[in-house]
Protein backbone atom coordinates (compact mmCIF):
# COMPACT_ATOMS: atom_id res chain seq x y z
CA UNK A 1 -17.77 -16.37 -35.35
CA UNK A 2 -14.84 -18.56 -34.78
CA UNK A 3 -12.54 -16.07 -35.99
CA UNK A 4 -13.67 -13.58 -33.83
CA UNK A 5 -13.39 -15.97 -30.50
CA UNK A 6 -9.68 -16.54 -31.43
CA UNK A 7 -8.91 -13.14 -32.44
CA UNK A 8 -10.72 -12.20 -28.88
CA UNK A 9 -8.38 -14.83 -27.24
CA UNK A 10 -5.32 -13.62 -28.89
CA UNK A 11 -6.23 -9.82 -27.91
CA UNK A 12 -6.74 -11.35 -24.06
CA UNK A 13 -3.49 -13.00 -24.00
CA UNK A 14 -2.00 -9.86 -25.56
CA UNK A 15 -3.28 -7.77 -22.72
CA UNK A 16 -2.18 -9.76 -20.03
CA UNK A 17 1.24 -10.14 -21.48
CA UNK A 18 1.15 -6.03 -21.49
CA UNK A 19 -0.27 -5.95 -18.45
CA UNK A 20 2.36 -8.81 -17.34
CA UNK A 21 5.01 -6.54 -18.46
CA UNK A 22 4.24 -3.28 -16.85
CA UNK A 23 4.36 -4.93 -13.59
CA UNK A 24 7.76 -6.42 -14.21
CA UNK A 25 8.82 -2.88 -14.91
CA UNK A 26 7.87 -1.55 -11.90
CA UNK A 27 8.82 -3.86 -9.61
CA UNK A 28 12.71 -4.19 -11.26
CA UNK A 29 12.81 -0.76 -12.40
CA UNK A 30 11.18 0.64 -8.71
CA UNK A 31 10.48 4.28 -10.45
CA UNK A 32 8.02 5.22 -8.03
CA UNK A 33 8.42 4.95 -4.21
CA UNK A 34 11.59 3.50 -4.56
CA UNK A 35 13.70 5.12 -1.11
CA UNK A 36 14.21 8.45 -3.27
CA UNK A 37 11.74 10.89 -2.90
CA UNK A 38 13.26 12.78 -6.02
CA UNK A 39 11.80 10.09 -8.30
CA UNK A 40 8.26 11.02 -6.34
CA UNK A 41 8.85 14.82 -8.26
CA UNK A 42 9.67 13.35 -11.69
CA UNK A 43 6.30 11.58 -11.12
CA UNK A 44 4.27 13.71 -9.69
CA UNK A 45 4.39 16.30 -12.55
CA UNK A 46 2.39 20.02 -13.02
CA UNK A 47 0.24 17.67 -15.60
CA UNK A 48 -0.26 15.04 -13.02
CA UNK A 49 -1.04 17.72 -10.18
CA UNK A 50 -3.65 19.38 -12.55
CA UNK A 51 -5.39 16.02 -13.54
CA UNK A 52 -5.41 15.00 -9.34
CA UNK A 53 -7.37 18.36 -8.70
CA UNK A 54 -9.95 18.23 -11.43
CA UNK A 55 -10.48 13.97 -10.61
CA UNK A 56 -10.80 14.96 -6.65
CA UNK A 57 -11.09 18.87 -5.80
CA UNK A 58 -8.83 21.49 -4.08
CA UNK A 59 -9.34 20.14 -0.38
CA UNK A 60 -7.88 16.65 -1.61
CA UNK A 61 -5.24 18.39 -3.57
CA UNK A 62 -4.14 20.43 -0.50
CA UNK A 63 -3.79 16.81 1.18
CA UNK A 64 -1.71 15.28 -1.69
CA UNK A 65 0.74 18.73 -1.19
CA UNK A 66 1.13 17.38 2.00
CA UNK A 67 1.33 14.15 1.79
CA UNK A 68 4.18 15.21 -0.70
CA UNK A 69 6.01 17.43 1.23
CA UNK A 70 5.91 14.63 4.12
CA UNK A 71 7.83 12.71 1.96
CA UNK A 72 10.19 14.69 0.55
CA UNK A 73 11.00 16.51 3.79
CA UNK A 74 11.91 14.08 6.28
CA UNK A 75 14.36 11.47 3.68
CA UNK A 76 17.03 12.26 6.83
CA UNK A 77 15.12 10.44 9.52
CA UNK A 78 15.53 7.72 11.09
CA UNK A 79 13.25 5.27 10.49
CA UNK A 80 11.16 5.11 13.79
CA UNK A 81 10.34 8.89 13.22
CA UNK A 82 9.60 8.18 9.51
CA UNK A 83 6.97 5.98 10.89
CA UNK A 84 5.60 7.77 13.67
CA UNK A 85 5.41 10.58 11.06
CA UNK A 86 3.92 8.33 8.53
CA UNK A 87 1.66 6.60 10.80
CA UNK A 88 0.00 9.83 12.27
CA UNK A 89 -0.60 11.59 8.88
CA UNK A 90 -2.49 8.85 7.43
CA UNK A 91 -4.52 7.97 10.61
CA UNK A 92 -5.11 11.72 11.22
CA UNK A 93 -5.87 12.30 7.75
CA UNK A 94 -8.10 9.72 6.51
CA UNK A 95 -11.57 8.40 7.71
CA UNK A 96 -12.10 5.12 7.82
CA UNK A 97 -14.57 3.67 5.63
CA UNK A 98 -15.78 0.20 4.23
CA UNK A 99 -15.17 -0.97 0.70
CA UNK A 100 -19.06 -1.64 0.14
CA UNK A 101 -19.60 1.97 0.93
CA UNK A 102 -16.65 3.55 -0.11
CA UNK A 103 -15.63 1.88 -3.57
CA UNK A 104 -19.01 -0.35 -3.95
CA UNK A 105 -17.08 -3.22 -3.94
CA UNK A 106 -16.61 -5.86 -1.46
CA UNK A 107 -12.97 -5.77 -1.37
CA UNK A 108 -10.93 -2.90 -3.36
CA UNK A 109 -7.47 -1.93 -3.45
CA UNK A 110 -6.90 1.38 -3.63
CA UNK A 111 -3.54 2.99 -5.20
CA UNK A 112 -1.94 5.70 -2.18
CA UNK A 113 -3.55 8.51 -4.88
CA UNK A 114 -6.58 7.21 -4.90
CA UNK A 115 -6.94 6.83 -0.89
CA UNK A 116 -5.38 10.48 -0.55
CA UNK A 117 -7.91 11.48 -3.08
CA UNK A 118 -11.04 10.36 -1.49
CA UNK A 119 -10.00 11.39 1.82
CA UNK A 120 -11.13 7.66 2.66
CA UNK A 121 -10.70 3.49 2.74
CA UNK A 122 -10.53 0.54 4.95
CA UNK A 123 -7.77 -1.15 6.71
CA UNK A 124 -5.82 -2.54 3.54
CA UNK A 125 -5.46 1.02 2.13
CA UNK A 126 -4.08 2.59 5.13
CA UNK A 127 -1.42 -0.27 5.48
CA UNK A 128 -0.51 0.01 1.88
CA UNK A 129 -0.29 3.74 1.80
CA UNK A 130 1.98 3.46 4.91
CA UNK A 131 4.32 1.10 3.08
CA UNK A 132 4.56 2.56 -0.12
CA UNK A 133 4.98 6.06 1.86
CA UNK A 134 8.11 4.97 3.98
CA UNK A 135 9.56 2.83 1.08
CA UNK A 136 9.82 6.34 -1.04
CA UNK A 137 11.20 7.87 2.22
CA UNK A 138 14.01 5.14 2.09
CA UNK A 139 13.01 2.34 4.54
CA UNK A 140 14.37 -0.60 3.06
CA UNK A 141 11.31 -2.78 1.99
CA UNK A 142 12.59 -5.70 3.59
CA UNK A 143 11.56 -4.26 7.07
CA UNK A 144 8.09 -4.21 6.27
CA UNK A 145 5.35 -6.10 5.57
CA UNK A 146 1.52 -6.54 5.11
CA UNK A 147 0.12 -8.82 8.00
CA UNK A 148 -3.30 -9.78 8.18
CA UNK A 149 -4.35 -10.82 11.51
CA UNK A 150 -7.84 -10.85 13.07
CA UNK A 151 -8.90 -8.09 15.10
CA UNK A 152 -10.49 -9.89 18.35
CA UNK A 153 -12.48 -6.98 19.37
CA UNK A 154 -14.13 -7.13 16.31
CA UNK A 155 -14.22 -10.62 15.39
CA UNK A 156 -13.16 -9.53 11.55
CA UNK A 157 -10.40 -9.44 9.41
CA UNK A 158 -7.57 -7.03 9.50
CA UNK A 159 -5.16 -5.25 8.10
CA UNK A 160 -1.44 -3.62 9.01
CA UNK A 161 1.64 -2.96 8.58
CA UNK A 162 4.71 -4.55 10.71
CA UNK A 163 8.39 -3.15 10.48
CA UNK A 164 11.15 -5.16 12.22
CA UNK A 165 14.63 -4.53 11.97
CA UNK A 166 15.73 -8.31 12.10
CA UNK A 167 13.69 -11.65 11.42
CA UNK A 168 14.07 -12.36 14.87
CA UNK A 169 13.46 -9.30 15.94
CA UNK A 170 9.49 -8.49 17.63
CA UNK A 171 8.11 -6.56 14.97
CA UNK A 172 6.34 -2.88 15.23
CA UNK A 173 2.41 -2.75 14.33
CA UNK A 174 1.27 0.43 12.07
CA UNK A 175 -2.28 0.28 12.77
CA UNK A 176 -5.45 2.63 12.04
CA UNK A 177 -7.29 0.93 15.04
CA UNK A 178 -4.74 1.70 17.52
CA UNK A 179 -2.37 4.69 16.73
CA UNK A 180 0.06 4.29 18.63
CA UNK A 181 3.42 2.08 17.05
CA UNK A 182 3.59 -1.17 19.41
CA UNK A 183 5.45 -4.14 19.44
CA UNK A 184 3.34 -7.28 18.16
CA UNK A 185 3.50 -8.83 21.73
CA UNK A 186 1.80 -5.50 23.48
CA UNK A 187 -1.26 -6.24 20.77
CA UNK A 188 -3.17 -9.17 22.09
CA UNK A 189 -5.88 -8.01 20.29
CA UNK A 190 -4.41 -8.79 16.79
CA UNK A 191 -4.50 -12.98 16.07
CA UNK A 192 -1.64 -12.68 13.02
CA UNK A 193 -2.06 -14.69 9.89
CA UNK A 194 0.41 -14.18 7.32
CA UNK A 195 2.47 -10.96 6.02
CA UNK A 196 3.49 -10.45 2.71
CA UNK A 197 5.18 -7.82 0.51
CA UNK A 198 6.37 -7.97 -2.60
CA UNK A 199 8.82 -10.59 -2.34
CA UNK A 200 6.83 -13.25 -0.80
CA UNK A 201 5.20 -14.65 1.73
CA UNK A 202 5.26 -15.98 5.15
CA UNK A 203 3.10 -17.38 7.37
CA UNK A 204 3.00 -15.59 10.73
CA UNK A 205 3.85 -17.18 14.15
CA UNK A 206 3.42 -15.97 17.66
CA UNK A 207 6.94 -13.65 17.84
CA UNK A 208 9.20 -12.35 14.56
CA UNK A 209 7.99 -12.67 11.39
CA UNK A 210 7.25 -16.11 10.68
CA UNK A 211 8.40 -18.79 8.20
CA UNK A 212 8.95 -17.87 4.66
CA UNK A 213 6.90 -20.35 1.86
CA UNK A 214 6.51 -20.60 -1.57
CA UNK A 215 4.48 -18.40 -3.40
CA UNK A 216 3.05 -14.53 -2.57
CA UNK A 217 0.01 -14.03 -0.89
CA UNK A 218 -2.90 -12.07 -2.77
CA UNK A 219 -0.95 -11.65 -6.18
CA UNK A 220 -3.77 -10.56 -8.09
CA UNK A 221 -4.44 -7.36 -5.91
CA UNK A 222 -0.53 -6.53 -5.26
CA UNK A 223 -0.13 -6.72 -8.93
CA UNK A 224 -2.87 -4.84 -9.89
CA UNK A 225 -2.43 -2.06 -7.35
CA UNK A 226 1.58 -1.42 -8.27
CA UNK A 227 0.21 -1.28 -11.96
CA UNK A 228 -2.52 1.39 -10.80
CA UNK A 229 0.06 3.31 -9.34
CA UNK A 230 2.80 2.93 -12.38
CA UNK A 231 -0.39 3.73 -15.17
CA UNK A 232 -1.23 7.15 -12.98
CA UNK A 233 -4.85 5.81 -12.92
CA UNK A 234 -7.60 7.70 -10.91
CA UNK A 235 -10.73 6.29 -9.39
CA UNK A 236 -13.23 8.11 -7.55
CA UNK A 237 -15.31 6.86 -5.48
């Protein structure tokens, strides 16, 4: 029995350090929506395609095309049409739906392929398919973050993207609640917390971007979704 608990342990450790290392990978390597869309067609190969369709159907497979195409299509853009062009596919696109219903979890994640897929998701996955969208179109990831702010309307947590040019600059709001791109200070219904991508985080004052501090805000999902995305892993919902 004892021999079995440590050779469980050492299996565990094992498949964190793997899992450990495929995350290192992506994030130094940047294969995948890494500001060229020609690493997007590497990726997204006939096998890949084929595996989408049977996991989702030909309606969301007609979407991904699109989605694709979006991409690859519009690299010479500047990067407020990127965004308007980015920001009005997804919230055009994609129903709104709560993790409870949606995934059957309280709070999920979902990889860009996955939210494409199902055609649905909550406020997290439209602000993380909008990043990871205009990073593989070439805005620099340094412009954008994740901010979580509360929604006063709503009285509830919420999710979206902010791309600024400068630190001191008023950021822009990518939202699903309100679609159309606005500078923080004309959204006084958004309280902001903090913002984070994936080098760091900072906690979010009244105009720029805030303070940097130690650390990264909700490592465990970050990491997990870029590993989703670098393993090509499906999940319906």
């Amino acid at each position: 029995m004892k021999t079995l608990l440590i050779k469980a342990k050492h299996n565990l450790q094992r498949a964190k350090s793997v899992r450990h290392l495929f995350i290192v990978l992506f994030l130094l390597s940047s294969q995948l929506f890494s500001q060229d869309s020609q690493k997007l067609t590497a990726y997204f190969t006939p096998e890949f395609k084929q595996t989408f369709q049977k996991t989702y159907g030909r309606q969301s497979s007609q979407l991904f095309s699109q989605w694709v195409s979006l991409m690859e299509d519009n690299e010479d853009k500047d990067d407020w049409q990127k965004m308007r062009l980015v920001n009005h596919f997804f919230n055009k696109q994609i129903t709104f739906v709560d993790d409870i219903i949606h995934w059957k979890e309280k709070d999920y994640w979902a990889t860009p392929i996955e939210f494409i897929g199902t055609g649905g998701g909550d406020c997290e996955d439209f602000a993380l398919a909008k990043y990871f969208t205009l990073k593989a179109m070439g805005v620099a990831p340094d412009k954008m973050r994740l901010m979580y702010v509360r929604a006063l309307a709503y009285n509830q947590a919420h999710m979206v993207l902010i791309y600024s040019e400068t630190v001191s600059e008023m950021p822009l709001v990518l939202d699903n609640l309100n679609h159309n791109i606005l500078p923080a200070n004309r959204r006084p219904d958004l309280k902001p917390i903090y913002s984070f991508n994936g080098d760091g985080l900072w906690l979010a004052k009244a105009k720029g971007l805030g303070k940097k501090i130690k650390g990264k805000g909700d490592v465990a999902r970050w990491e997990d979704i870029v590993t989703r995305i670098e393993r090509k892993e499906f999940k319906t919902n």
